[in-house]
Protein backbone atom coordinates (compact mmCIF):
# COMPACT_ATOMS: atom_id res chain seq x y z
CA UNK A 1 8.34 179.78 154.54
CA UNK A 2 7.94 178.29 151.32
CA UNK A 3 9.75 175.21 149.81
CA UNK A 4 13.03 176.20 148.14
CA UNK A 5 14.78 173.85 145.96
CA UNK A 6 14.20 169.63 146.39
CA UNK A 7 16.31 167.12 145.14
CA UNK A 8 14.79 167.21 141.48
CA UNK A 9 15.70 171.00 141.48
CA UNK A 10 13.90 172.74 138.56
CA UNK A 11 14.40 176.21 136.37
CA UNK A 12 10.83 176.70 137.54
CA UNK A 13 12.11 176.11 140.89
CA UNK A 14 14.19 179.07 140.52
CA UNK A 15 11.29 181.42 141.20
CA UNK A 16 10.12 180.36 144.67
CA UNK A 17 13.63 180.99 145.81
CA UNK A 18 14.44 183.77 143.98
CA UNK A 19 11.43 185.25 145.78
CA UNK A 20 12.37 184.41 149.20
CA UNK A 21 15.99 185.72 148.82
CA UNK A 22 14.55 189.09 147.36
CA UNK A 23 12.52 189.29 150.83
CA UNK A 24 15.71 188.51 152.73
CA UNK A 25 18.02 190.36 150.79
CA UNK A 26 16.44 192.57 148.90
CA UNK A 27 16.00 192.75 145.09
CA UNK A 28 19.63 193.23 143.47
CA UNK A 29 21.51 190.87 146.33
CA UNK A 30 18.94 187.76 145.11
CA UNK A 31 19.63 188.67 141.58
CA UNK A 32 23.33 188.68 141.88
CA UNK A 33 23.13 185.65 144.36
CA UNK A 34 20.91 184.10 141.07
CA UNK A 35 23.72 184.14 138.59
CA UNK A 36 25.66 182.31 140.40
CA UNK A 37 23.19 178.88 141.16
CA UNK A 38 23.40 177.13 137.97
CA UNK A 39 19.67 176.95 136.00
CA UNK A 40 20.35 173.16 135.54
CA UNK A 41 19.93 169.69 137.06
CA UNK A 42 23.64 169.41 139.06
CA UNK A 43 23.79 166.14 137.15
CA UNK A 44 23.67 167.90 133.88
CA UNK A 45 26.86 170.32 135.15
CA UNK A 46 30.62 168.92 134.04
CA UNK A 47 32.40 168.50 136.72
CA UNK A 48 36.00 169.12 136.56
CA UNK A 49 37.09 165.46 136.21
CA UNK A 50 34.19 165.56 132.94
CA UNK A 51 36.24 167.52 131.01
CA UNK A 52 39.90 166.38 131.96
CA UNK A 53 38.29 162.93 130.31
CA UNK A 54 36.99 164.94 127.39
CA UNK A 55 40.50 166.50 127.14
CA UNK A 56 42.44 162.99 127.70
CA UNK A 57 40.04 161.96 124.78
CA UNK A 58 40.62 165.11 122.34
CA UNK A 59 44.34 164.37 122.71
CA UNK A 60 43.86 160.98 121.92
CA UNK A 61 42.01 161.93 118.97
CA UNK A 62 44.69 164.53 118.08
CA UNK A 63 47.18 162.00 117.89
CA UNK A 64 45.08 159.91 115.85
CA UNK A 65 45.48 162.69 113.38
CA UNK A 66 49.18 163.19 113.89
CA UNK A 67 49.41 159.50 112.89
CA UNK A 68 47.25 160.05 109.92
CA UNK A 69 48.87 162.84 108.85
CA UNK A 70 51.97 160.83 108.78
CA UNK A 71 50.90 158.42 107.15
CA UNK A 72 49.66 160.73 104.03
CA UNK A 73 53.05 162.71 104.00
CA UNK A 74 54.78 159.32 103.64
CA UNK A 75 52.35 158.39 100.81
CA UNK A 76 52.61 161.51 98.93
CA UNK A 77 56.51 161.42 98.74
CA UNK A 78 56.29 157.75 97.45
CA UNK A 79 53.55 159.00 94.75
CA UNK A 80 55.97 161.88 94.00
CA UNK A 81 59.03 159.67 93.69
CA UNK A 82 56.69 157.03 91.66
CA UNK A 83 55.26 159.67 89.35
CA UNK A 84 58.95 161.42 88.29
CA UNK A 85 60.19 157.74 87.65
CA UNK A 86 57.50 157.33 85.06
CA UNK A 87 57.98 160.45 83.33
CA UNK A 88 61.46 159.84 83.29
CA UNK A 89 60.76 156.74 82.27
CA UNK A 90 58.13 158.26 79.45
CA UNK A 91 60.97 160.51 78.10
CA UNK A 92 63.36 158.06 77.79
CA UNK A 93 61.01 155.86 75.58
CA UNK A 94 60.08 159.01 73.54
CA UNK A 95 63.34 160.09 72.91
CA UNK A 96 64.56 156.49 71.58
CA UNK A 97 61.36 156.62 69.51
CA UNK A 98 62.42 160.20 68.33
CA UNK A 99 65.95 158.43 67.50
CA UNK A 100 64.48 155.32 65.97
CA UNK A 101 62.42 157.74 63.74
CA UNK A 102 65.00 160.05 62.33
């Protein structure tokens, strides 16, 4: 019987097995059985604790943004209330020029 898989498992690996479980099971069993071995090195595969990090992460990142966000809400207001000071501000000195004037 030929060698299946070793420990340094490769897609061209897949063939030699694939082969072997067609003689055992016949042709659509080994293709079905296929689909489910991953075509990959088992350390390239996330594992389940992989992507509860990655999601611990993108959380931290999204509250990151939440803070940022924030923080640009809070500057816009103080820009707003800034900017309608100095046009009230603007119109007052044009009207006591308009005053001064006639």
């Amino acid at each position: 019987m030929p060698k299946l898989m070793s420990d340094t498992a490769t897609p061209g690996a897949r063939h030699p097995l694939h082969s072997v479980l067609e003689e055992v099971l016949g042709h659509e069993h080994a293709d079905t059985l296929m689909t489910y071995l991953p075509a990959h090195h088992s350390e390239e595969a996330a594992t389940k604790a992989d992507t509860a990090r990655l999601e611990e992460r993108f959380d931290r990142v999204e509250a990151r943004f939440d803070r940022l966000e924030d923080r640009l809400d809070r500057w816009q207001r103080t820009t707003l209330v800034g900017q309608a000071a100095m046009m009230t501000a603007a119109t007052a000195v044009f009207a006591a020029i308009a005053i001064f004037f006639t």
